[in-house]
Structure formats: C-alpha cells, structure tokens
C-alpha atoms as a PDB file:
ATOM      1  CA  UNK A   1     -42.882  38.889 -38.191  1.00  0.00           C
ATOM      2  CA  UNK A   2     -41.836  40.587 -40.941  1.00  0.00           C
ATOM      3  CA  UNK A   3     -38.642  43.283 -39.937  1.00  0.00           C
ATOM      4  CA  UNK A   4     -38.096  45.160 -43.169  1.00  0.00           C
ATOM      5  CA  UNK A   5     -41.765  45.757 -43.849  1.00  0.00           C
ATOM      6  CA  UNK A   6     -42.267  47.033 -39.805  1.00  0.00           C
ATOM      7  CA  UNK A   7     -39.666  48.755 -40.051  1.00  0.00           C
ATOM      8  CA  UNK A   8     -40.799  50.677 -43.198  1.00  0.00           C
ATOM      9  CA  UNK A   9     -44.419  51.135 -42.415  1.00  0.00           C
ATOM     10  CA  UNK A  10     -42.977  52.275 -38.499  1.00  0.00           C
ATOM     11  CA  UNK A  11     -41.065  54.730 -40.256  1.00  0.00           C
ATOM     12  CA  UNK A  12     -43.380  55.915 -42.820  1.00  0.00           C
ATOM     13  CA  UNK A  13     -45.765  56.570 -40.069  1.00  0.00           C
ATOM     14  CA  UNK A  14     -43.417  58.270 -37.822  1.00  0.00           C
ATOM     15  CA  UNK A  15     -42.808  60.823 -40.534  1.00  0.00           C
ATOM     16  CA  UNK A  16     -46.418  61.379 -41.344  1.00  0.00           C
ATOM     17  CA  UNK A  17     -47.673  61.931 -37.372  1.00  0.00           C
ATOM     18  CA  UNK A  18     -49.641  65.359 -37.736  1.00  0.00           C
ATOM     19  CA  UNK A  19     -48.204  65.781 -34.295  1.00  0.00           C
ATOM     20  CA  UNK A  20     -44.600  65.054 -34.327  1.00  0.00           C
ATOM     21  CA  UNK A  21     -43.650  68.657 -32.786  1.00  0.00           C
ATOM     22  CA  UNK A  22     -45.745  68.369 -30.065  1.00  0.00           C
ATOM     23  CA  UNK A  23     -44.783  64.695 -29.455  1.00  0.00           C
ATOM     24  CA  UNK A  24     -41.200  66.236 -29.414  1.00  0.00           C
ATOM     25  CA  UNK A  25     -41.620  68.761 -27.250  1.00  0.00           C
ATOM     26  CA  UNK A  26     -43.521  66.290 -24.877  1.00  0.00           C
ATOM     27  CA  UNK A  27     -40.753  63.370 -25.073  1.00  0.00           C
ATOM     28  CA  UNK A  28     -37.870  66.454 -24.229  1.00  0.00           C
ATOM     29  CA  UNK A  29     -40.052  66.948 -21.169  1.00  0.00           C
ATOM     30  CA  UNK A  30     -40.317  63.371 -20.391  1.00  0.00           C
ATOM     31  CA  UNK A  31     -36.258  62.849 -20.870  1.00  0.00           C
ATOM     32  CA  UNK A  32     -35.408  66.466 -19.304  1.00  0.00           C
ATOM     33  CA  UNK A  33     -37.512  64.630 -16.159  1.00  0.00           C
ATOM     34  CA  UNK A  34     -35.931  61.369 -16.322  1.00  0.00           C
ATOM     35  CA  UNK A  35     -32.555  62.649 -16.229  1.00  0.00           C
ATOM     36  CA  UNK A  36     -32.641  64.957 -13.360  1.00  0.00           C
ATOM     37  CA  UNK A  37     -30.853  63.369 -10.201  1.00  0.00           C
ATOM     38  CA  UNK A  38     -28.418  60.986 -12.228  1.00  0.00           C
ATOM     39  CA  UNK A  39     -25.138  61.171 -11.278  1.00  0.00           C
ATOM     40  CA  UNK A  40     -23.980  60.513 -14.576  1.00  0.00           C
ATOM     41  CA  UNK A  41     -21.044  62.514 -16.350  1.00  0.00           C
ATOM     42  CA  UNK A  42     -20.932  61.266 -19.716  1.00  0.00           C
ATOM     43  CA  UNK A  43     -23.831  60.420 -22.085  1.00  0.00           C
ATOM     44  CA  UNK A  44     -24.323  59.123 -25.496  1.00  0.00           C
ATOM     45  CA  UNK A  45     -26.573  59.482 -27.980  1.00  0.00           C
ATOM     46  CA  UNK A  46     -27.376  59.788 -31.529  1.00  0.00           C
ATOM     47  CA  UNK A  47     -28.138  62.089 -34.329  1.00  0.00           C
ATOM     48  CA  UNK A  48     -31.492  61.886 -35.828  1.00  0.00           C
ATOM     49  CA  UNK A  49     -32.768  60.725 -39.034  1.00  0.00           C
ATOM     50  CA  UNK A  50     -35.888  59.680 -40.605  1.00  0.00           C
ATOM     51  CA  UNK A  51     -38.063  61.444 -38.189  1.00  0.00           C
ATOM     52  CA  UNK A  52     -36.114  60.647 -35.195  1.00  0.00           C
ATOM     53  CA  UNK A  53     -36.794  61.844 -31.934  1.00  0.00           C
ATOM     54  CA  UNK A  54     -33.788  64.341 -31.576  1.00  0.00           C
ATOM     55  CA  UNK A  55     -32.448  64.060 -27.881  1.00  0.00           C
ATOM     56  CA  UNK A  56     -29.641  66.409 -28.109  1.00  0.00           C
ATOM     57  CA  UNK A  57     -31.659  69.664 -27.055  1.00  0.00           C
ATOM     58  CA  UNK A  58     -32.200  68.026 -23.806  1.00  0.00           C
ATOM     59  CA  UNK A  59     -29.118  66.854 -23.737  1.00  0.00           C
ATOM     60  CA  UNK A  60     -27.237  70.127 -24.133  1.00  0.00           C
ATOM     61  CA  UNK A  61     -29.737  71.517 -21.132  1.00  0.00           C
ATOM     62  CA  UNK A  62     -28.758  68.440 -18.999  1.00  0.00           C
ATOM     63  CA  UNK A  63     -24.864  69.086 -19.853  1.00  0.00           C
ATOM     64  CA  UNK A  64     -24.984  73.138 -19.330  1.00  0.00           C
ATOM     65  CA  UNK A  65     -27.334  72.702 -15.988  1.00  0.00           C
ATOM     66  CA  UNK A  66     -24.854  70.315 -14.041  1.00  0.00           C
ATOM     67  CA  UNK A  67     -22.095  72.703 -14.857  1.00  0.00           C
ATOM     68  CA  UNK A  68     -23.658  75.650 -13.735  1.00  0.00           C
ATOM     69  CA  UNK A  69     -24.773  73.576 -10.609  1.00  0.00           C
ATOM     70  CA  UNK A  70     -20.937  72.643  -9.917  1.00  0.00           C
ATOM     71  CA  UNK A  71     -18.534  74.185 -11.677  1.00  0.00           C
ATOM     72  CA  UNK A  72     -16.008  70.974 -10.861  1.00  0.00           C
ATOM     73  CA  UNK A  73     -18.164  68.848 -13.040  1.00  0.00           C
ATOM     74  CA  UNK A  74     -17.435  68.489 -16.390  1.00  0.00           C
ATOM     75  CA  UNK A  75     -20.500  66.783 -18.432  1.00  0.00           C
ATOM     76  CA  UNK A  76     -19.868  65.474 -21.918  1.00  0.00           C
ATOM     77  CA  UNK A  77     -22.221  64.304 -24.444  1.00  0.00           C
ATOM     78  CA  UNK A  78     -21.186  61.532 -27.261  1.00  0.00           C
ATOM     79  CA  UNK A  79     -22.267  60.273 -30.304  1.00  0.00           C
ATOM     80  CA  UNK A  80     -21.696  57.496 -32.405  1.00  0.00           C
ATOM     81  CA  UNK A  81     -18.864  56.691 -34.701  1.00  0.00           C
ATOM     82  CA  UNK A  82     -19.217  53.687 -37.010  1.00  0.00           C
ATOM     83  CA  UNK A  83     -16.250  51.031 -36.984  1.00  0.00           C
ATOM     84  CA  UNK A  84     -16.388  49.577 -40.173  1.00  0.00           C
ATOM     85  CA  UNK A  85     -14.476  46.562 -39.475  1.00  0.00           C
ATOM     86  CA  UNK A  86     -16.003  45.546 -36.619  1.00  0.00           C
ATOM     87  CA  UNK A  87     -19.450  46.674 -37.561  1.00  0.00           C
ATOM     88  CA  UNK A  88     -19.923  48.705 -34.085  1.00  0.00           C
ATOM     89  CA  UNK A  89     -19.701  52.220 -32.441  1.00  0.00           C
ATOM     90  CA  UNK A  90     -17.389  54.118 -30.390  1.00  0.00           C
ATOM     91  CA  UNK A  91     -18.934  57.513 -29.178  1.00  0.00           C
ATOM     92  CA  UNK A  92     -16.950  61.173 -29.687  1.00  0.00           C
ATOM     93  CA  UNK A  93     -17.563  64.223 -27.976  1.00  0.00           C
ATOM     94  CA  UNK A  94     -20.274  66.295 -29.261  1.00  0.00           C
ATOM     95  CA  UNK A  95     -21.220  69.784 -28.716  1.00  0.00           C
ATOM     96  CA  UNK A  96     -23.093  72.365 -30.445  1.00  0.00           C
ATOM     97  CA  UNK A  97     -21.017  74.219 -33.288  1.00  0.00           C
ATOM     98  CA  UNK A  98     -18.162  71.126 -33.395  1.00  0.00           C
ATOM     99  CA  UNK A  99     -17.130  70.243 -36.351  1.00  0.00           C
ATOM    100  CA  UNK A 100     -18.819  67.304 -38.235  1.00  0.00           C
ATOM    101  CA  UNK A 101     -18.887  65.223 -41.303  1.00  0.00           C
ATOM    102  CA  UNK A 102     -20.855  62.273 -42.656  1.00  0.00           C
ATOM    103  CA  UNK A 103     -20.535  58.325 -42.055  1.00  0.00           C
ATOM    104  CA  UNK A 104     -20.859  55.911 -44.629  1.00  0.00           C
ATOM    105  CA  UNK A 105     -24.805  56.236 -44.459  1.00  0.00           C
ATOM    106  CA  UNK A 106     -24.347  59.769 -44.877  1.00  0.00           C
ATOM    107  CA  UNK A 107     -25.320  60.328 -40.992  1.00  0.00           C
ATOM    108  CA  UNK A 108     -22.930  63.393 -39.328  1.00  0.00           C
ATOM    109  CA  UNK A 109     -20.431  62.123 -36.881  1.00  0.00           C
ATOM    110  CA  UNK A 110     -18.379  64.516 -34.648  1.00  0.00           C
ATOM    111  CA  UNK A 111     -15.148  65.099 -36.401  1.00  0.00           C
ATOM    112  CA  UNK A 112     -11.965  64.536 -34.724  1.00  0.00           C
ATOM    113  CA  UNK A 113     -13.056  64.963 -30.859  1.00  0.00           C
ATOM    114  CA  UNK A 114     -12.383  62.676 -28.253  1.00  0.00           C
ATOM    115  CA  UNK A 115     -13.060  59.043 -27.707  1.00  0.00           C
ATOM    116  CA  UNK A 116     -15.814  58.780 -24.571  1.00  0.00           C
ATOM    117  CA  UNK A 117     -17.165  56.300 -22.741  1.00  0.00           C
ATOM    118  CA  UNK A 118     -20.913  56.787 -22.087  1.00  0.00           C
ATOM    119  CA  UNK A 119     -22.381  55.555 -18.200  1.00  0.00           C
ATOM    120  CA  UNK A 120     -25.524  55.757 -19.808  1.00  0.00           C
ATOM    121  CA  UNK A 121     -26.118  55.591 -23.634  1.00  0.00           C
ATOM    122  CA  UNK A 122     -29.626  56.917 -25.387  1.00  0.00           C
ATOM    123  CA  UNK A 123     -30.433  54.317 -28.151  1.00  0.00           C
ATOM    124  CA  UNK A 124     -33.380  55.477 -31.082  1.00  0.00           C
ATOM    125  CA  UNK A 125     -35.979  52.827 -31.499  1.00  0.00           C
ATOM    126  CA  UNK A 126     -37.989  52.245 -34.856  1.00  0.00           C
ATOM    127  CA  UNK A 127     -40.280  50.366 -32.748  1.00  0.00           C
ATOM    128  CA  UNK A 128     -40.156  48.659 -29.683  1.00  0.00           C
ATOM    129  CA  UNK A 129     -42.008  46.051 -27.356  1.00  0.00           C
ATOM    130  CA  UNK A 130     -42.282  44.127 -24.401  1.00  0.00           C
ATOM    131  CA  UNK A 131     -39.657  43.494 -22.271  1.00  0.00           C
ATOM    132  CA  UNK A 132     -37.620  46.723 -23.098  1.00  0.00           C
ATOM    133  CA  UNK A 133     -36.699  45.424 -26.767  1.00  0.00           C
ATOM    134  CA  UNK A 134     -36.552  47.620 -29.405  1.00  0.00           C
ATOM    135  CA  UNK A 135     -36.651  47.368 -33.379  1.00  0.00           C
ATOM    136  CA  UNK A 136     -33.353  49.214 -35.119  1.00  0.00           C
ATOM    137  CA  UNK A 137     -33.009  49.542 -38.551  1.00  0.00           C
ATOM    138  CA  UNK A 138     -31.446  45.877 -38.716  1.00  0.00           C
ATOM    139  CA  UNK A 139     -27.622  46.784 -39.030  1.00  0.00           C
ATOM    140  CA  UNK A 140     -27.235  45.644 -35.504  1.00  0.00           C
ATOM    141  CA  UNK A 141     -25.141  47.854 -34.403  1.00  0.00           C
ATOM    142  CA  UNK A 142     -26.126  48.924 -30.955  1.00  0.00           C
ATOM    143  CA  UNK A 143     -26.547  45.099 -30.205  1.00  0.00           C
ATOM    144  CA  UNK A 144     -23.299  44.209 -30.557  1.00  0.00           C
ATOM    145  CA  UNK A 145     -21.680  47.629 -29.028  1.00  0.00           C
ATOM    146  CA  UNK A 146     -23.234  47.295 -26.059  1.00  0.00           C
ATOM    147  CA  UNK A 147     -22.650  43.185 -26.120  1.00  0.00           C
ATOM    148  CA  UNK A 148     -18.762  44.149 -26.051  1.00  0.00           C
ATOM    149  CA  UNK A 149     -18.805  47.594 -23.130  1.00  0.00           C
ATOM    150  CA  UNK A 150     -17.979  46.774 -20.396  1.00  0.00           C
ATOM    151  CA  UNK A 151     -18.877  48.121 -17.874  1.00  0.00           C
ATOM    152  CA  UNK A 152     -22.602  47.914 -20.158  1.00  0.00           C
ATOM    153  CA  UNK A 153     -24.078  51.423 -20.119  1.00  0.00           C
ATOM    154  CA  UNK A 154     -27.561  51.936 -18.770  1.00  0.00           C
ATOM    155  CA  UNK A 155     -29.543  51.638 -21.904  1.00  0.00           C
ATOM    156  CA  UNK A 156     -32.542  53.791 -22.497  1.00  0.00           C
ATOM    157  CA  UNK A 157     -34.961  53.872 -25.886  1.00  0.00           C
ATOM    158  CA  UNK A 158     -36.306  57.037 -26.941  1.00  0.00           C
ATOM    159  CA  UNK A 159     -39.163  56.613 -29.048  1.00  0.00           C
ATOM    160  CA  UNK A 160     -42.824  58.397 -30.122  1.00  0.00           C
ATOM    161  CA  UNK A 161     -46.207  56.269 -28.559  1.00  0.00           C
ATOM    162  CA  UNK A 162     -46.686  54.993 -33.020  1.00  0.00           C
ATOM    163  CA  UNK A 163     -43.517  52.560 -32.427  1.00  0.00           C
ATOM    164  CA  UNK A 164     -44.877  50.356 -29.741  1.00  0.00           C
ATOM    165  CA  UNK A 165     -45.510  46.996 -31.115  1.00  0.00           C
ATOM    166  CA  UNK A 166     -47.453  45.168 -28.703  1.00  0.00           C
ATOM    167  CA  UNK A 167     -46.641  41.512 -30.067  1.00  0.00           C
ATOM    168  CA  UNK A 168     -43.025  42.235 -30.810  1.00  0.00           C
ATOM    169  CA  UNK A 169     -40.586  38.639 -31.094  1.00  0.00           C
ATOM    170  CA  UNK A 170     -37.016  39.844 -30.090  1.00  0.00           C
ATOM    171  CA  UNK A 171     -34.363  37.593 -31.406  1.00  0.00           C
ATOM    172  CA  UNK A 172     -31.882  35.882 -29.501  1.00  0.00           C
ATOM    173  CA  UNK A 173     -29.147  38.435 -30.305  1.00  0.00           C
ATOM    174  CA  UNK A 174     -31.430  41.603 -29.445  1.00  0.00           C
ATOM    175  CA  UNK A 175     -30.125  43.391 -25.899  1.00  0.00           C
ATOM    176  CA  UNK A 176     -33.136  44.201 -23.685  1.00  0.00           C
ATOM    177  CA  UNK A 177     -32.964  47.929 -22.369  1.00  0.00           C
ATOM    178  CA  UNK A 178     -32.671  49.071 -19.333  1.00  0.00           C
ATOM    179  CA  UNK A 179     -35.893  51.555 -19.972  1.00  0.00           C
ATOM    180  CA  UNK A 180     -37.651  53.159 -22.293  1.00  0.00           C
ATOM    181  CA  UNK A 181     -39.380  56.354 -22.708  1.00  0.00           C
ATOM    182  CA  UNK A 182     -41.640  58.181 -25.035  1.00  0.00           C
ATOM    183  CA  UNK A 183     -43.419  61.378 -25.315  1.00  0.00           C
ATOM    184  CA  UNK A 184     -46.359  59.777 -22.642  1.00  0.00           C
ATOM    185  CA  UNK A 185     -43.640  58.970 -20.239  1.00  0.00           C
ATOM    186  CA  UNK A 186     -41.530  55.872 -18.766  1.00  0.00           C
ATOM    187  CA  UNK A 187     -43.252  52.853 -21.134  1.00  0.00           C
ATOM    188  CA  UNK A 188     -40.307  50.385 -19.623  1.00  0.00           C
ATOM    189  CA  UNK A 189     -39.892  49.156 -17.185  1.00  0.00           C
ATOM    190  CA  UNK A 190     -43.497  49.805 -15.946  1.00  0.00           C
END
C-alpha cells in the first residue's frame, strides 16, 4: 500500500466532496450524540486543516452544556502542542477568543494556556480501516503520544464516510482506537 499517494488522493477528495457542509453538520450531530452521558471533564482535540472535520463547535456545546448542568463542573477542552524534541504532543487549554499562534507546520496552537491532560482525546483521520486504525499524515505523532499517556485516553477518530479504506494494512507501530465515528454514525467498533 502506498501511504503518501492515499494519503494525497484521501485528501484531495475530502476537499472536493460537493457535500462537505452537510457531512459536517451530520458528523457534529453524530459526535454531539456520542458524547452525551460521558463523565468526562477534559477533552482534546485538534484544529482543522486540509478539509478537516472541525470538532470544536461541538466541543464548545459539550463544554458550555455540562456547566450549565452543574455549575461545580469545570469542562476544559485541549489541543495539541508539538514537542519538537520528542516529536509528540502535549494538549493546552483552548477556548473560543484565546489567544493563538502557529506551530512549525503553520497549524494554530493555543498560546500560553495551561498544560491538560485529556480522559478522552479526538484524533483526525485521513483515512481509516478495520480494526479502529486510522491513516495520519505520516508524522506519527498521535502514535507515539498516546504510546507514552498514561493513563491512555479513550481514543476516538473523527472522519467523513470518503476516508474508509476497506483493505487498510496498519503497521506495527499504528495504535488501534478506541472508536470511530463519521458523519453516518459509530463506524468502530461496530
């Protein structure tokens, strides 16, 4: 299987679907659904690029709901910050309006908030497969942040119904995840 040519075609379609907003709107539905009855108080994410599914409107809902629900709990949403070094992520809080400035892939990362440490961590998928394994952009970053937290997040790929790859190889360093959804629904586990 050839990665970088997947990976380009994946993305190249996912940024020509005539039907991206509406795909949108149905996978915030989807996640809005998935999330409701989790206990969980801090979430990360990511900030979309190349046609991404953008989770943080859903997100924000999720974090204001619970608060209005119970005032005592404080919800917090995180997104990644690259460690160059060690060639994985730490997640800072985000919220609407804070201030932000770009990684060294030019992607914005919350500037100077607080170092959080997600229960359950949304992960974008390129493409993904059997088995709840997904197809990044090959930097491996996610794979080796959540090889080294512990305790390991629950894991969940967002993706549109174009990335599933139906005869998809993982390699032996991928990290299977825990589910995935997409704007049809749960796709993993079945």
């Amino acid at each position: 299987m050839d990665k970088i040519a997947l990976r380009k075609s994946l993305i190249e379609a996912r940024l020509n679907l005539p039907d991206r907003l509406q795909r949108a709107e149905a996978l915030q539905s989807v996640m809005r659904i998935w999330l409701v009855g989790r206990s969980d108080a801090v979430i990360g994410a990511y900030w979309p690029i190349k046609g991404e599914f953008d989770p943080l409107p859903a997100l924000h809902r999720w974090k204001e709901d619970g608060e209005l629900q119970n005032e005592s709990v404080r919800r917090r949403i995180g997104l990644p910050v690259m460690d160059k070094e060690k060639k994985t992520l730490t997640f800072h809080v985000w919220y609407p309006g804070c201030p932000m400035e770009e990684d060294a892939f030019g992607i914005p990362k919350p500037k100077d908030t607080e170092v959080v440490v997600p229960t359950l961590l949304f992960v974008p998928c390129v493409g993904y497969g059997p088995g709840g394994y997904r197809l990044g952009y090959g930097g491996g970053f996610y794979d080796r942040t959540l090889a080294a937290l512990a305790p390991k997040p629950v894991t969940v790929g967002l993706g549109f119904g174009q990335g599933f790859i139906d005869d998809f190889e993982p390699e032996p360093h991928d990290q299977p995840l825990d589910a995935i959804l997409n704007d049809h629904g749960v796709v993993w586990p079945f």
